[in-house]
Structures are given as structure tokens and as C-alpha cells.
C-alpha atoms as a PDB file:
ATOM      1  CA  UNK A   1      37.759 -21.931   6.638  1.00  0.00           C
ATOM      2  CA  UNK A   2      40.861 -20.181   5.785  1.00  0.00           C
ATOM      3  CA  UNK A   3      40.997 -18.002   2.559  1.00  0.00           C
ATOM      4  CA  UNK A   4      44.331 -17.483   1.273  1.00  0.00           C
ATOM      5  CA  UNK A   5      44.572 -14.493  -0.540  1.00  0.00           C
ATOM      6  CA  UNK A   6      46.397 -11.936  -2.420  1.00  0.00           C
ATOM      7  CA  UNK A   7      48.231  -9.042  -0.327  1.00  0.00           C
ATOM      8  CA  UNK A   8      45.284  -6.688  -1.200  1.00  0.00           C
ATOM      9  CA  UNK A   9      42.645  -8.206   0.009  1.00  0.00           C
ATOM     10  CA  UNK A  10      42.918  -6.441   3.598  1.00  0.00           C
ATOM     11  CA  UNK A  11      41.735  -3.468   1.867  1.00  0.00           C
ATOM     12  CA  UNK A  12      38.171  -3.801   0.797  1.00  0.00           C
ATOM     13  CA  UNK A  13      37.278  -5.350  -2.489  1.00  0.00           C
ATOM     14  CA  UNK A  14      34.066  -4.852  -3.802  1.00  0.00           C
ATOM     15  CA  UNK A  15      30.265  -4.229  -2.313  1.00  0.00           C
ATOM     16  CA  UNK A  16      29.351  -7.694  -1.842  1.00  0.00           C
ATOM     17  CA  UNK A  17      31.933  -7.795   1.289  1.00  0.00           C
ATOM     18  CA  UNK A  18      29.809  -5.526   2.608  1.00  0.00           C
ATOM     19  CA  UNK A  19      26.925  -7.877   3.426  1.00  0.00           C
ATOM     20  CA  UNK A  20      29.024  -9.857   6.392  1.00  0.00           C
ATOM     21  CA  UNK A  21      31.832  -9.021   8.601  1.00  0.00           C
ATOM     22  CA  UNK A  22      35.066  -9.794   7.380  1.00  0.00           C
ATOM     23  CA  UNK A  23      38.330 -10.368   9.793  1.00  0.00           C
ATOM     24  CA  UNK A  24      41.351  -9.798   7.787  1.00  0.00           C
ATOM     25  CA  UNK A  25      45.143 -10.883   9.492  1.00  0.00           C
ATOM     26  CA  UNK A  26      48.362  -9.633   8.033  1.00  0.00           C
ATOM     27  CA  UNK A  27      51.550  -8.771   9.306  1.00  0.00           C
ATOM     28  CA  UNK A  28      53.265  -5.099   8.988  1.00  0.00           C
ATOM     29  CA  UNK A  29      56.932  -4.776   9.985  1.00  0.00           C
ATOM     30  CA  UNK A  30      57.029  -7.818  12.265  1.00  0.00           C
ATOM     31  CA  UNK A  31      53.768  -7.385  13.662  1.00  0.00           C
ATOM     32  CA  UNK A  32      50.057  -9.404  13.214  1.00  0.00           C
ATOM     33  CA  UNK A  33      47.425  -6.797  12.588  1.00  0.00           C
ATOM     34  CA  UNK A  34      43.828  -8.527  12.876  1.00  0.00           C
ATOM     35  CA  UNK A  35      41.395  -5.634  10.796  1.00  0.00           C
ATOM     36  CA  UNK A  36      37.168  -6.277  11.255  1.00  0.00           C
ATOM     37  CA  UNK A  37      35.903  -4.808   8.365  1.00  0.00           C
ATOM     38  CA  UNK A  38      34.208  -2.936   6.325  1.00  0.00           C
ATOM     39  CA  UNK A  39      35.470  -0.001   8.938  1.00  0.00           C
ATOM     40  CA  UNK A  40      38.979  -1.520   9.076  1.00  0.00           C
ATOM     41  CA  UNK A  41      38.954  -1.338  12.440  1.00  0.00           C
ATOM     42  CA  UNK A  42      41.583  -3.063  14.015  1.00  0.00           C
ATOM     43  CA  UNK A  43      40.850  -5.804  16.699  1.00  0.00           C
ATOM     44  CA  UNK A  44      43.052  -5.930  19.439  1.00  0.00           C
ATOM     45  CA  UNK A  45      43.651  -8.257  22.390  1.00  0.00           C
ATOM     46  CA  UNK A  46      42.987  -6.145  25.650  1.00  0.00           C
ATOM     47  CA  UNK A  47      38.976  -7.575  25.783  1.00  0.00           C
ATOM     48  CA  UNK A  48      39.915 -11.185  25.670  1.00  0.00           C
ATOM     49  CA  UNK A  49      42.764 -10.600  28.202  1.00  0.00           C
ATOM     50  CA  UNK A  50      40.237  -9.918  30.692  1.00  0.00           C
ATOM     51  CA  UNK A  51      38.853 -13.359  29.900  1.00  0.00           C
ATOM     52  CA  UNK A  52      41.889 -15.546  29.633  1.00  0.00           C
ATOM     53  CA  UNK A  53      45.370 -14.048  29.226  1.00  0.00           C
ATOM     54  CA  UNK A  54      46.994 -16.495  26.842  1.00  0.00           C
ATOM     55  CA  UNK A  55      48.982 -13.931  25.241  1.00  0.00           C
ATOM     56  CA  UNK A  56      49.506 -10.506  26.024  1.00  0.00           C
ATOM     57  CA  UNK A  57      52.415 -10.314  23.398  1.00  0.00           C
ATOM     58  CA  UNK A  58      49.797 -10.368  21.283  1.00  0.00           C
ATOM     59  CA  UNK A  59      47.447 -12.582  18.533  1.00  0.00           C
ATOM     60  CA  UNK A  60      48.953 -15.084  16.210  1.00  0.00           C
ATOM     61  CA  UNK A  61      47.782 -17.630  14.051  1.00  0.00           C
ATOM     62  CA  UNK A  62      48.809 -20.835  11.584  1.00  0.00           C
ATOM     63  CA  UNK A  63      49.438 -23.238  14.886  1.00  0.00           C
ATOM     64  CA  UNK A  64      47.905 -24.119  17.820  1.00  0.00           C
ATOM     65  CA  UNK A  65      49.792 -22.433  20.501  1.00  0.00           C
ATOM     66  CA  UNK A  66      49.389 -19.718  22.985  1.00  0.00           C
ATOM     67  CA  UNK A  67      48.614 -16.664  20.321  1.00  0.00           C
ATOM     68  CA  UNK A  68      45.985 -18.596  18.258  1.00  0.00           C
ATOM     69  CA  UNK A  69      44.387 -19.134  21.625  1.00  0.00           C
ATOM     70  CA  UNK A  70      44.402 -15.461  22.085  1.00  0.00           C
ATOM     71  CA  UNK A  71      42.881 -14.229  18.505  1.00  0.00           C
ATOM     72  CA  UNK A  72      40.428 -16.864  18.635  1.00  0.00           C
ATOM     73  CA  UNK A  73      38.908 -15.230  21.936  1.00  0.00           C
ATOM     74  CA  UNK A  74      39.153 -12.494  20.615  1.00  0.00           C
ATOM     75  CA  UNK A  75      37.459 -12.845  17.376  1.00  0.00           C
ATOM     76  CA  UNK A  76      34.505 -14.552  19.404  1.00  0.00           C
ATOM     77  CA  UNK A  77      34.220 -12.411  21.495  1.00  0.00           C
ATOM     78  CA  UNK A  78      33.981  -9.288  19.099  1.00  0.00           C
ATOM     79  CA  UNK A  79      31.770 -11.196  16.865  1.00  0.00           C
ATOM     80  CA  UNK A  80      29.328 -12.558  18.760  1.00  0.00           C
ATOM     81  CA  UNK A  81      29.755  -9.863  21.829  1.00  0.00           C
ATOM     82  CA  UNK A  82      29.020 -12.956  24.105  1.00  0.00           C
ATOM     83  CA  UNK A  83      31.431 -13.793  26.922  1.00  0.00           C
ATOM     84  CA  UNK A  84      30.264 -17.405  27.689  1.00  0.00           C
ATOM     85  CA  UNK A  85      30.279 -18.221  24.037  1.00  0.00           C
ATOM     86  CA  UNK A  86      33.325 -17.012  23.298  1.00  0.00           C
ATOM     87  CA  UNK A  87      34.892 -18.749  26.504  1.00  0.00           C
ATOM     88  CA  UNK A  88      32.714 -22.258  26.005  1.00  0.00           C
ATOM     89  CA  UNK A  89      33.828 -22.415  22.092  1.00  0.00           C
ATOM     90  CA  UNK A  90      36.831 -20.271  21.720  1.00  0.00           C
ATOM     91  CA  UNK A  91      39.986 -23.407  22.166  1.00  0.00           C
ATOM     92  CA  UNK A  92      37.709 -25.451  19.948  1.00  0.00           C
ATOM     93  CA  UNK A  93      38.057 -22.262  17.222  1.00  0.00           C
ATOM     94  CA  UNK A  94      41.309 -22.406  17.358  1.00  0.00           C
ATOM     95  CA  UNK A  95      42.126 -25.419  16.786  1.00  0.00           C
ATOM     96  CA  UNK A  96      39.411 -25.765  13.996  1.00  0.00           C
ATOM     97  CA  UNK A  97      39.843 -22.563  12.228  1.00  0.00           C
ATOM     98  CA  UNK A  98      42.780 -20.532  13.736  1.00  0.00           C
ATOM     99  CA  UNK A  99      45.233 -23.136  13.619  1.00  0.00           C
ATOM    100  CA  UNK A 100      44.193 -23.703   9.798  1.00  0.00           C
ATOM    101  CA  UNK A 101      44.850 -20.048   8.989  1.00  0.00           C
ATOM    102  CA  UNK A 102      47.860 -18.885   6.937  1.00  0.00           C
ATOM    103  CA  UNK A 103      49.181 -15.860   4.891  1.00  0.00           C
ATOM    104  CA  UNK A 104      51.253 -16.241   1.536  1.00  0.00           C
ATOM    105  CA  UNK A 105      54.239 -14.001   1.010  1.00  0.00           C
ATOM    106  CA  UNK A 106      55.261 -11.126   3.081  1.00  0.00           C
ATOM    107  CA  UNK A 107      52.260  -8.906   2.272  1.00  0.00           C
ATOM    108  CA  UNK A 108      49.788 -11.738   2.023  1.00  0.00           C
ATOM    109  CA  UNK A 109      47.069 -12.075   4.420  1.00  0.00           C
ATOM    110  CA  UNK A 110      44.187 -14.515   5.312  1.00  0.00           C
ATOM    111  CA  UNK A 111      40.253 -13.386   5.653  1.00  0.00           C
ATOM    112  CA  UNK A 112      37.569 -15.211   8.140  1.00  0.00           C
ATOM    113  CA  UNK A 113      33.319 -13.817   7.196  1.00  0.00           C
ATOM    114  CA  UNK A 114      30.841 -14.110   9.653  1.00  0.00           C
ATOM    115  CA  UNK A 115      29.243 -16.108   7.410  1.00  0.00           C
ATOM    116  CA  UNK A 116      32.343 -18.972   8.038  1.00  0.00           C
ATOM    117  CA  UNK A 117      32.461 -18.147  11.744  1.00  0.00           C
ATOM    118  CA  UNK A 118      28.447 -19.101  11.732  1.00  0.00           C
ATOM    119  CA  UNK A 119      29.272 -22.177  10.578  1.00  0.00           C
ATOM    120  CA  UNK A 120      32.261 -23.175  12.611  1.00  0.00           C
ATOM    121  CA  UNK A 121      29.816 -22.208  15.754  1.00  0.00           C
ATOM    122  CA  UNK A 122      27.191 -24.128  14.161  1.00  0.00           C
ATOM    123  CA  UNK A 123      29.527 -27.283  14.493  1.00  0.00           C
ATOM    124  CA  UNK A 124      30.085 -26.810  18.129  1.00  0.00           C
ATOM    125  CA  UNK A 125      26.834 -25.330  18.981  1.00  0.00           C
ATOM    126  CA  UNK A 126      23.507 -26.238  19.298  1.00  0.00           C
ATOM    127  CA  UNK A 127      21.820 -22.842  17.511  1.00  0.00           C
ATOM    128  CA  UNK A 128      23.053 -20.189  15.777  1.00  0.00           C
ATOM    129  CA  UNK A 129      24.920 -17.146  17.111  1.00  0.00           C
ATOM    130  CA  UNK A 130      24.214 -13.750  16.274  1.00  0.00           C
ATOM    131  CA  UNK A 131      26.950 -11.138  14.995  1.00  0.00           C
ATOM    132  CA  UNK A 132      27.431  -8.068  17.235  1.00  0.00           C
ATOM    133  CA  UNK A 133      25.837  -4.708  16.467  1.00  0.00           C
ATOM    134  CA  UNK A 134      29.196  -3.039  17.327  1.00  0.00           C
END
């Protein structure tokens, strides 16, 4: 699930990326940024606190503790704009995708598509989910 990738890739790469959404988390003077592109807008963790507040210090990822619980809410939430999806599948995420992410280097970063979060619901769930319009 995880792609591994240079420390550009948070910044856009090319106009097939444009097709899906892509999450994109880095970190930036001690802190995790979590970026949905292609608007680089950057996801943040006051939605999925309303659901379950597993981390208000913020998202992590690369384990399965209380932070990777946190992001993957988040990220199911914002992608599929569905609270009882995101709640029903989100501990499974993390431990199947979350956990598994990682960055290289101090710049590096990791990316998630919709296309790979599809598939991880797919898994878990009976049909597909839908991205958001957002």
C-alpha cells in the first residue's frame, strides 16, 4: 500500500496524478503534515476528533498506536465523506495500511491514491466506496 518515495513527491508530479486523489505525509520541522492532493490541501484532525479522539496531538503513522488511529479516521473520513464507514473500517486501515506506511530520509514522504484506498476498503467491505466530491 505504502509508496516510498523521493522527498519531492509531495509536490505534484505529472498529469496522470491528476486522475485519483493522492494523500501525501511528510514531516516539516518536527511536525506530520498529511496534504490531499492535487489542491495540496492539507488534512487535518479536528473532523475525526469529533468521531473518536485518539489523538489530538495530532496524526502519525509507521506503527500501530494512538496517531495512526487518528490519520486513518481521518483519511476515511475525508475520502469517502462517510461517517459509519470511516468508523466501521477505520482501526482495520490502520493496521493494514497506516501502520505499513513510512518516509525515507528527513524530507522523504509516503503517498496513499484513492485508487489503493479502494482496494484496502474492498478487502474489508462488501462493495465499493465512493471518493468524496469535496
Amino acid at each position: 500500500m505504502s509508496g516510498i518515495t523521493d522527498s519531492h513527491s509531495h509536490v505534484q508530479r505529472g498529469a496522470s496524478d491528476n486522475v485519483d486523489i493522492v494523500y501525501v505525509g511528510y514531516r516539516r520541522r518536527g511536525r506530520t503534515i498529511v496534504e490531499k492532493q492535487p489542491d495540496q490541501e492539507q488534512l487535518t484532525p479536528d473532523r475525526s476528533l469529533e468521531l473518536a479522539n485518539h489523538s489530538p496531538s495530532g496524526f502519525e503513522w509507521g506503527y500501530g498506536g494512538s496517531g495512526p488511529a487518528q490519520l486513518a479516521l481521518a483519511l476515511l473520513l475525508d475520502y469517502t465523506d462517510d461517517e459509519e464507514v470511516a468508523l466501521a473500517e477505520y482501526m482495520t486501515f490502520k493496521t493494514e495500511v497506516v501502520s505499513q506506511l513510512g518516509c525515507t530520509g528527513a524530507d522523504g514522504c509516503w503517498r496513499l491514491t484513492g485508487r489503493e484506498i479502494d482496494v484496502a476498503l474492498r478487502e474489508t467491505v462488501d462493495e465499493p466506496v465512493a471518493p468524496s466530491v469535496n
